[in-house]
C-alpha atoms as a PDB file:
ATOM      1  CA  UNK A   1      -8.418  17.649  14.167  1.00  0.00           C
ATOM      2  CA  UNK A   2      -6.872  20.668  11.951  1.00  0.00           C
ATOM      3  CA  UNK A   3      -8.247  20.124   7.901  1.00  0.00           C
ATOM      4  CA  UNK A   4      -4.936  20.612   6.742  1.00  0.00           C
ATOM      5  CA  UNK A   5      -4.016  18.023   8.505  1.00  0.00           C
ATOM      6  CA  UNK A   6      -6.532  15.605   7.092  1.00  0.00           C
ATOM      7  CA  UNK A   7      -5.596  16.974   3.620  1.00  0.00           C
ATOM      8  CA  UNK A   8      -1.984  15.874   4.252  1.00  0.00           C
ATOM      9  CA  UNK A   9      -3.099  12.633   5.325  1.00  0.00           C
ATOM     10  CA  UNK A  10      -5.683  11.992   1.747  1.00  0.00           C
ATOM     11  CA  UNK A  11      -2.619  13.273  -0.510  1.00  0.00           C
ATOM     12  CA  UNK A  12      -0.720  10.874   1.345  1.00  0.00           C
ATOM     13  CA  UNK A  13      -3.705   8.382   0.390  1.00  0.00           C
ATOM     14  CA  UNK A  14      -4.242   9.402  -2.918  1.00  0.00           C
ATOM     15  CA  UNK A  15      -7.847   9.933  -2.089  1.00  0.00           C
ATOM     16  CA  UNK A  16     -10.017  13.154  -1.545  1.00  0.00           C
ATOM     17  CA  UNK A  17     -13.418  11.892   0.777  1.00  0.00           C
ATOM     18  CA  UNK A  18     -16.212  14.541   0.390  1.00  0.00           C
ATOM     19  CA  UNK A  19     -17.162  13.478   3.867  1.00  0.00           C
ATOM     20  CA  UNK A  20     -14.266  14.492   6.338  1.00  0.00           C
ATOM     21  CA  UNK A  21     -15.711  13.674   9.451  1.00  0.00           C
ATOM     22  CA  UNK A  22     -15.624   9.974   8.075  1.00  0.00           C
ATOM     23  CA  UNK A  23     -11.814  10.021   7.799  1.00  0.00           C
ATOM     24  CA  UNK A  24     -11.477  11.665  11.283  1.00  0.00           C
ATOM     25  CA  UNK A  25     -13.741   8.762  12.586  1.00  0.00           C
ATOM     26  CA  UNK A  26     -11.356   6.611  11.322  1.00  0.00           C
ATOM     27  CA  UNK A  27      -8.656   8.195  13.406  1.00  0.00           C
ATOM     28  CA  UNK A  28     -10.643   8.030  16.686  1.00  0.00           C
ATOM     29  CA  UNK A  29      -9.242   5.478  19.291  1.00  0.00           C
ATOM     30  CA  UNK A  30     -11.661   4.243  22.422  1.00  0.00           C
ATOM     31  CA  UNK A  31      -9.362   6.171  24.195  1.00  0.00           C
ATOM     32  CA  UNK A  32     -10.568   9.089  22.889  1.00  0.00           C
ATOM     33  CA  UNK A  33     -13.875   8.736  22.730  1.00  0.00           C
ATOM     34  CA  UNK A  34     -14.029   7.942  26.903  1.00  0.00           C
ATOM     35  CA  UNK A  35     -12.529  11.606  27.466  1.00  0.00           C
ATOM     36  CA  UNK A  36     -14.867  12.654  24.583  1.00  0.00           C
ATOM     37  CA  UNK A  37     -18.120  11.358  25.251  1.00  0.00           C
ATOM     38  CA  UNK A  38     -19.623  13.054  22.040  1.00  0.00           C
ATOM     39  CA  UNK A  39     -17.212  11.316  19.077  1.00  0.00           C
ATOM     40  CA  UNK A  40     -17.698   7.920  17.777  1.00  0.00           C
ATOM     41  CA  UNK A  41     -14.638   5.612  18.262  1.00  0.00           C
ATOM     42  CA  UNK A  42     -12.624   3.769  14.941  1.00  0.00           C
ATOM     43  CA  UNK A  43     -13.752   0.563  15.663  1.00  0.00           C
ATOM     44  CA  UNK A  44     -17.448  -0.611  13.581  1.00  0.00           C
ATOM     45  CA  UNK A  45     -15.083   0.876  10.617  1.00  0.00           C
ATOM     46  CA  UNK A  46     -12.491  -1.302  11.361  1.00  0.00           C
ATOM     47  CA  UNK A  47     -14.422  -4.038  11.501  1.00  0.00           C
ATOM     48  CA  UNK A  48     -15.268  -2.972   7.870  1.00  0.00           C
ATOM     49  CA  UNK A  49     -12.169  -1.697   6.639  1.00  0.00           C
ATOM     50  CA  UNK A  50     -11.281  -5.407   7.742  1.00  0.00           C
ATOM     51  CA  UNK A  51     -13.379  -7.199   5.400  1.00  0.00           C
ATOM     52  CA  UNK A  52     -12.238  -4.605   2.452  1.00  0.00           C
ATOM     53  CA  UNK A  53      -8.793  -5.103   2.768  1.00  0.00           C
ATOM     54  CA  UNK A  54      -9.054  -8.663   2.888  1.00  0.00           C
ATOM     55  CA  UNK A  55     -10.892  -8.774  -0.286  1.00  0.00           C
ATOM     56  CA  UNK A  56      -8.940  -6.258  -2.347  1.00  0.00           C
ATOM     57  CA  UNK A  57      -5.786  -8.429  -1.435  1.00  0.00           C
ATOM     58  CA  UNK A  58      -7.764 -11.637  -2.335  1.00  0.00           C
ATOM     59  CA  UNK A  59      -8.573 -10.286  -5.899  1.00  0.00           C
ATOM     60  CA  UNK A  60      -4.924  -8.949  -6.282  1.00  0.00           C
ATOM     61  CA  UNK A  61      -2.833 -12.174  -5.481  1.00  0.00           C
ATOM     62  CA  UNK A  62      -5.523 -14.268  -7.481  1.00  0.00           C
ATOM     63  CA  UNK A  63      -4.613 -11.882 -10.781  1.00  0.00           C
ATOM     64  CA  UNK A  64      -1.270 -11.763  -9.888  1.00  0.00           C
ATOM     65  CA  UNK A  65      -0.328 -15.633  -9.241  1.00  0.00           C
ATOM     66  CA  UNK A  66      -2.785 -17.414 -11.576  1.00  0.00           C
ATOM     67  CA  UNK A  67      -1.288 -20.910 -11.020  1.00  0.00           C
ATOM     68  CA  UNK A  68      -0.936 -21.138  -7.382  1.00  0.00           C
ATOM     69  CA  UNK A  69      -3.124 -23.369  -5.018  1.00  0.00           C
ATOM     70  CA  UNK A  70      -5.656 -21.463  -2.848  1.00  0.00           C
ATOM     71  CA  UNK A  71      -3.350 -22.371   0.442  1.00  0.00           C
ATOM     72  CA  UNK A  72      -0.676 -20.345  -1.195  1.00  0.00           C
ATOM     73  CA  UNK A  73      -2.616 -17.326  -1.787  1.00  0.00           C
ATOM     74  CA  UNK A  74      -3.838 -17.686   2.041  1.00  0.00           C
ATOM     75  CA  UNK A  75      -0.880 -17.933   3.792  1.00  0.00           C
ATOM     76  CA  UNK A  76       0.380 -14.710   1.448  1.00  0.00           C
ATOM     77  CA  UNK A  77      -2.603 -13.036   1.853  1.00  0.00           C
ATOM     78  CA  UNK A  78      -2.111 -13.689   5.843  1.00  0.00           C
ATOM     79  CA  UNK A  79       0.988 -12.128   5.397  1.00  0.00           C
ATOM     80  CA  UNK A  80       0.202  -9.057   4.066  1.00  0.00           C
ATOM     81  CA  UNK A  81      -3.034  -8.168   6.406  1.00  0.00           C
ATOM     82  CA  UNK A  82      -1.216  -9.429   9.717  1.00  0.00           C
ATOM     83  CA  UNK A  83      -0.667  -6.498  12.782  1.00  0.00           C
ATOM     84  CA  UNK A  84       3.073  -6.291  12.112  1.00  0.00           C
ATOM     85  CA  UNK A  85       2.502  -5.530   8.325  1.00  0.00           C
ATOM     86  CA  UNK A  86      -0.108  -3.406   8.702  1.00  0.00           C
ATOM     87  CA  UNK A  87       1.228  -1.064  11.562  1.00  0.00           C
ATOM     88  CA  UNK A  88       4.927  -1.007   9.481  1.00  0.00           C
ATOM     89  CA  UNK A  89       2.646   0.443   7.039  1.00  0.00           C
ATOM     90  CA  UNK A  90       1.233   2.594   8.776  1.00  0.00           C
ATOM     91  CA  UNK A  91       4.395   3.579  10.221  1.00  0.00           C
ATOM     92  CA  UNK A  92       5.343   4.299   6.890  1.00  0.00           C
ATOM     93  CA  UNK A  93       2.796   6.865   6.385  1.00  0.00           C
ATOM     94  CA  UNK A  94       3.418   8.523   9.672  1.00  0.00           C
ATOM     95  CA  UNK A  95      -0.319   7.387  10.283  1.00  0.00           C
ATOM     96  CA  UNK A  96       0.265   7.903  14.516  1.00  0.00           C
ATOM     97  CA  UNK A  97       0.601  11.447  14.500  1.00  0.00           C
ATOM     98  CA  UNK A  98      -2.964  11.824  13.004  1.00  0.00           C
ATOM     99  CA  UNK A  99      -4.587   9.158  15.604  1.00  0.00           C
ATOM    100  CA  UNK A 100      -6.791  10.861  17.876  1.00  0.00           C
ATOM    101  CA  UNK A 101      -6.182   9.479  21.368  1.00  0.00           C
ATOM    102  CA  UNK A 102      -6.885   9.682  25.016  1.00  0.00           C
ATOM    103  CA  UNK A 103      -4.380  11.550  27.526  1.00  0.00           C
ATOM    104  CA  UNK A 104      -3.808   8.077  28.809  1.00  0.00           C
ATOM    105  CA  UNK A 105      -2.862   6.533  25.661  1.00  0.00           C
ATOM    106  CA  UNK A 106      -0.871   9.260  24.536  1.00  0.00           C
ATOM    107  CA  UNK A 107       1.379   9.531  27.329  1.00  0.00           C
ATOM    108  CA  UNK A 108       2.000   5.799  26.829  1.00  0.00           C
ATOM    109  CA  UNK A 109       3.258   5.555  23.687  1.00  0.00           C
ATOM    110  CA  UNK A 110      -0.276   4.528  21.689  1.00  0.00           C
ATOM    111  CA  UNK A 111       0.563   6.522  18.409  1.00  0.00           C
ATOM    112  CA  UNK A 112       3.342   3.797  18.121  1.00  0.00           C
ATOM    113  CA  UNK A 113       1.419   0.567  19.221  1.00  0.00           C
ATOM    114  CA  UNK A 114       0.838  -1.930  16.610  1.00  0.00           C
ATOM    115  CA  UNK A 115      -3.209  -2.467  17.452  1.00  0.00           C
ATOM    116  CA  UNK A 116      -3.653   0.994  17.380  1.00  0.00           C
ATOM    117  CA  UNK A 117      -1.952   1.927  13.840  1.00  0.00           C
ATOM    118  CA  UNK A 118      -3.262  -1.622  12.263  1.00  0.00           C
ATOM    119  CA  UNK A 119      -6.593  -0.790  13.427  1.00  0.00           C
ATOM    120  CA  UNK A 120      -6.549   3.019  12.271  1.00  0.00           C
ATOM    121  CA  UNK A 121      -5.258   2.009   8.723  1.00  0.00           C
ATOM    122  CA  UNK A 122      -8.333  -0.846   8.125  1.00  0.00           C
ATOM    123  CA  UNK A 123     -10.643   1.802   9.367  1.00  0.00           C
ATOM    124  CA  UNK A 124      -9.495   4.153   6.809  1.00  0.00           C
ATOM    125  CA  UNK A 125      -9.444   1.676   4.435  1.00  0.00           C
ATOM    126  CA  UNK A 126     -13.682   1.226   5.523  1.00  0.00           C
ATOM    127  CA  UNK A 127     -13.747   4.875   5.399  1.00  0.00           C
ATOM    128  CA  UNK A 128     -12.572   5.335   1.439  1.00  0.00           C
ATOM    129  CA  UNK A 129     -14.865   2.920   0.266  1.00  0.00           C
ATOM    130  CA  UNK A 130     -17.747   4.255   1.968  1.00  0.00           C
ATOM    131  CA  UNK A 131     -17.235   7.675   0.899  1.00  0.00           C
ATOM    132  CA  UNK A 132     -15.864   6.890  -2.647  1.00  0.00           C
ATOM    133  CA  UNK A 133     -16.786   3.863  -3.722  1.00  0.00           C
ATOM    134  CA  UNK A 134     -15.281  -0.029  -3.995  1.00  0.00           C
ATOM    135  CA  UNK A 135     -13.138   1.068  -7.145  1.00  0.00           C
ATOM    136  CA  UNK A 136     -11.762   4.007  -5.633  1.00  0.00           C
ATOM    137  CA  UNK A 137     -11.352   2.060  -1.797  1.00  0.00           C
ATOM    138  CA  UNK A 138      -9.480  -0.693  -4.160  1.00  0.00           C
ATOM    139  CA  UNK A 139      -7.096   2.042  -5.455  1.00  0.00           C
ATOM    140  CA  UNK A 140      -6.086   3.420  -2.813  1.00  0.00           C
ATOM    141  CA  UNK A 141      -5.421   0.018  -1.043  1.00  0.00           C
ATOM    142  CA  UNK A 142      -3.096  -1.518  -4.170  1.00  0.00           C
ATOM    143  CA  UNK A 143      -1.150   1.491  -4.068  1.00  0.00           C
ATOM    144  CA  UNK A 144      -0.900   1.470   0.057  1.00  0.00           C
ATOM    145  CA  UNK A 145       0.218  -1.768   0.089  1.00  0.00           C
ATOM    146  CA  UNK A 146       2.320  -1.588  -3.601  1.00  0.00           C
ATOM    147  CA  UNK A 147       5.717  -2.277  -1.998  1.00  0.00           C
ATOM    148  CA  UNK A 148       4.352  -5.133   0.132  1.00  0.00           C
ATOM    149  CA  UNK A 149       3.442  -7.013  -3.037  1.00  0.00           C
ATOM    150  CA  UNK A 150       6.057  -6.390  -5.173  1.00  0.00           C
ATOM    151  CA  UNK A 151       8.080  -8.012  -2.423  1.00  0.00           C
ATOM    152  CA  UNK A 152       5.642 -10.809  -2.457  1.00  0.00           C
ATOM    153  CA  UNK A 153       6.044 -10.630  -6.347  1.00  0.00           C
ATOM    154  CA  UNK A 154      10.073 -10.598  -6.174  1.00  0.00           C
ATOM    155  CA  UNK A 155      10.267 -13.479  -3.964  1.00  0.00           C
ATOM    156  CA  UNK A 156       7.964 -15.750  -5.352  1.00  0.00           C
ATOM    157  CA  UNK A 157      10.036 -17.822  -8.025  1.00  0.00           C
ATOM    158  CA  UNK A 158       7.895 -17.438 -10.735  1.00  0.00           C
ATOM    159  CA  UNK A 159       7.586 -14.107 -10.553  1.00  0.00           C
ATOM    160  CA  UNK A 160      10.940 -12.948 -11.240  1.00  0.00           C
ATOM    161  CA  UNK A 161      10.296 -10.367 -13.565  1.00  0.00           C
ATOM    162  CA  UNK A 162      13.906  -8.562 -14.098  1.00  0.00           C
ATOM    163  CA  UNK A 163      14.745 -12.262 -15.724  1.00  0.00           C
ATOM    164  CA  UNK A 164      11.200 -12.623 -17.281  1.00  0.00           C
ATOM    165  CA  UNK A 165      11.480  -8.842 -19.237  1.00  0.00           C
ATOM    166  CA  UNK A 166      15.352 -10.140 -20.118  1.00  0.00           C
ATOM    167  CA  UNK A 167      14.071 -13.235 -21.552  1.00  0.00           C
ATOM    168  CA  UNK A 168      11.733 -11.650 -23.674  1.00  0.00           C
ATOM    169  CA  UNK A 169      13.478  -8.870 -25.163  1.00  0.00           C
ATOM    170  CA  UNK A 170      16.033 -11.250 -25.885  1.00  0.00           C
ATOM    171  CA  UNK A 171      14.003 -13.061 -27.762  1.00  0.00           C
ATOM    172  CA  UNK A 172      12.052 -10.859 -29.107  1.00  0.00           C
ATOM    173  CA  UNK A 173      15.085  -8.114 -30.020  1.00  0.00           C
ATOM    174  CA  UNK A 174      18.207  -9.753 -29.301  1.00  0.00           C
ATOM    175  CA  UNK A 175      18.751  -6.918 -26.728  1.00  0.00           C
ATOM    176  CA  UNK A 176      18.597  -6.925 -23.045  1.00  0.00           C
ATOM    177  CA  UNK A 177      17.698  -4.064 -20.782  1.00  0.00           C
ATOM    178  CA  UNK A 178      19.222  -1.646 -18.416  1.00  0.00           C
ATOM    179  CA  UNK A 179      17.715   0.117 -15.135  1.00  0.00           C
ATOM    180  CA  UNK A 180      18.510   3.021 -13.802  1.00  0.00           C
ATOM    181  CA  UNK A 181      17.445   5.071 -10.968  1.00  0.00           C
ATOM    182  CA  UNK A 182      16.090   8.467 -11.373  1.00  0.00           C
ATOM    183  CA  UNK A 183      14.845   9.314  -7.881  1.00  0.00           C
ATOM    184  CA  UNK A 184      15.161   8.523  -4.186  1.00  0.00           C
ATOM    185  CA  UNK A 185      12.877  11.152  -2.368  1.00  0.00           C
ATOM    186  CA  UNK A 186      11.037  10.991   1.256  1.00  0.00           C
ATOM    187  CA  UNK A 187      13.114  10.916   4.915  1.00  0.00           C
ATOM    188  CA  UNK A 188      15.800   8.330   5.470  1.00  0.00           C
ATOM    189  CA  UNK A 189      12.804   5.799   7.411  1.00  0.00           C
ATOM    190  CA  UNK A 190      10.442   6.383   4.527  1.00  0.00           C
ATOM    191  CA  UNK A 191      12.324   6.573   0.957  1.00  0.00           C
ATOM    192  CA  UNK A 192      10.796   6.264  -2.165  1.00  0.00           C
ATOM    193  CA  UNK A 193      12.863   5.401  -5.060  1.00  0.00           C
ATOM    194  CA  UNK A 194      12.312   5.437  -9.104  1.00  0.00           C
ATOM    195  CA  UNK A 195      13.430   3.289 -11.020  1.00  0.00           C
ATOM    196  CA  UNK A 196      13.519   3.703 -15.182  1.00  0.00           C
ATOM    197  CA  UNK A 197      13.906   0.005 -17.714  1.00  0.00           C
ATOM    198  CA  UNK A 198      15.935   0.926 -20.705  1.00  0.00           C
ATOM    199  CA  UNK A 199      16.377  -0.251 -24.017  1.00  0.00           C
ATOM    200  CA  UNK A 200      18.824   1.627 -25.644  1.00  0.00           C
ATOM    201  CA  UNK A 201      17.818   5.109 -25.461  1.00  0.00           C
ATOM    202  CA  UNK A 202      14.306   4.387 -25.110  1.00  0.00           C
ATOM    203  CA  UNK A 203      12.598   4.138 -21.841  1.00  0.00           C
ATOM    204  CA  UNK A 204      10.455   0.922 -21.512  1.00  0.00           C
ATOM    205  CA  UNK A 205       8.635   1.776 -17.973  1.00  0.00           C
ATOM    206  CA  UNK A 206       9.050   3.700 -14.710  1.00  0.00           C
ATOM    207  CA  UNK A 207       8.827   2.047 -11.006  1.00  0.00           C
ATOM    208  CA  UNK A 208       8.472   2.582  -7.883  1.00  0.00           C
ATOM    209  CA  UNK A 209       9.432   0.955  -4.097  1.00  0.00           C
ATOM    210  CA  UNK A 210      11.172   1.495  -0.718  1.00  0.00           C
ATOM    211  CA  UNK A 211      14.193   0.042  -2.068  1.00  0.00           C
ATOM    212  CA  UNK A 212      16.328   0.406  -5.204  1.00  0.00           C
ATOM    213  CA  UNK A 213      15.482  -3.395  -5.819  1.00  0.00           C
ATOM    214  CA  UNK A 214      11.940  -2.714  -6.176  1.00  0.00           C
ATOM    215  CA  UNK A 215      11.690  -0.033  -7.864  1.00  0.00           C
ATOM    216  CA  UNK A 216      13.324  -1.923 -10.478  1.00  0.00           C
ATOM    217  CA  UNK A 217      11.193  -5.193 -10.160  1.00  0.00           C
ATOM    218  CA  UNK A 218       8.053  -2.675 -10.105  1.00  0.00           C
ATOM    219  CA  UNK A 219       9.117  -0.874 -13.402  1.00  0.00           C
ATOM    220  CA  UNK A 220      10.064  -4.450 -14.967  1.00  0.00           C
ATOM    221  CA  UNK A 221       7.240  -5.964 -14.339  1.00  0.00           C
ATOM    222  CA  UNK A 222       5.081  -2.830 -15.919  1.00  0.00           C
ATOM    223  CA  UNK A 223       7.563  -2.922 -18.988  1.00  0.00           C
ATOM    224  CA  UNK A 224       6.245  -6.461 -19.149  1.00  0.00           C
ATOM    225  CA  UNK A 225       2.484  -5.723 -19.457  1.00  0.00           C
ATOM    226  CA  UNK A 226       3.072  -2.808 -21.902  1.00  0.00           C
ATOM    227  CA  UNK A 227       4.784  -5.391 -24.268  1.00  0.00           C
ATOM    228  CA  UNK A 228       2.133  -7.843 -23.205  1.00  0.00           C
ATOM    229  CA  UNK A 229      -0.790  -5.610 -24.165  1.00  0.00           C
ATOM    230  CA  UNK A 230       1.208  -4.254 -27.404  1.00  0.00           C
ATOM    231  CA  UNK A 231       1.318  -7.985 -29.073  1.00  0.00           C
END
């Protein structure tokens, strides 16, 4: 596989792994490997990136809903590390046109298939924190999955935090807020918008999501930990 092309893919992560061939591993199907005797398949590090993810997710949803019963937090954890989430994901990312697959596989559609791109994306996920470290491998995985949990966030009644920032500038100022959107960048299947929270002519916080909706629940709810961490 081309460098450049693994140097798209870690800008795309947000990551730079000193150990390339780890990251190309990652991208390795069985397929592969039985056409290329020589190259290790993607699966021990999925195994790993497996365990990773799921504990990354566990510490984020246990700081982010303080109050909830562990069976919440499971079945939303669940959620978020199921096939279908994590191949749209990796969809997202145009993750298939880096897999490295047999003829075979190829031919039959396997940079779209679900198992493949679910499994690629935990074995990446193995493959940052093995080169870079559990801070780093936790990074890279809460800003993978950001729009995931923001949509967690938004529909989870008590995290609505457009109302919560209204509420307490309201009562804090007597004012209430404005958003406005500032950018919308990326192909039509893969947007990225930004999202600004204004008071008045000052800007509170930026966000940023695959819709306009959460960019603006993303840059709320960071207006509401700078005014949290200002008291």
């Amino acid at each position: 596989m081309l460098i450049d092309s693994l140097k798209s893919l870690q800008a795309i992560l947000g990551v730079t792994l000193s150990n390339i061939a780890l990251l190309q591993e990652a991208l390795t199907h069985s397929s592969y490997v039985n056409e290329n005797p020589r190259v290790t398949s993607n699966e021990r590090l999925e195994f790993l990136g497996d365990a990773v993810l799921g504990m990354v997710l566990a510490e984020k949803l246990f700081q982010e809903f303080p109050h909830l019963p562990e069976g919440d937090l499971t079945q939303m954890r669940s959620r978020l590390i199921c096939r279908t989430t994590l191949a749209s994901i990796a969809r997202a990312n145009d993750l298939g046109s880096y897999l490295l697959l047999g003829q075979g596989e190829a031919a039959s559609g396997g940079r779209g298939k679900p198992a493949n791109l679910a499994g690629a994306l935990e074995a990446i996920f193995a493959a940052v924190y093995l080169d870079c470290g559990w801070e780093n491998a936790r990074e890279c995985i809460v800003r993978v999955f950001g729009d995931e949990l923001a949509q967690i966030c938004l529909e989870h009644p008590g995290n609505d935090y457009k109302s919560q920032l209204q509420e307490t500038l309201q009562s804090r100022l007597k004012a209430t807020p404005s958003y406005r959107v500032t950018a919308a960048t990326g192909p039509s299947h893969n947007r990225q918008f930004t999202a600004e929270v204004v008071l008045g002519d000052k800007v509170l916080a930026c966000g940023m999501g695959r819709s306009k909706k959460l960019a603006e629940t993303e840059a709320a709810r960071m207006a509401l930990r700078a005014l949290s961490e200002a008291k």
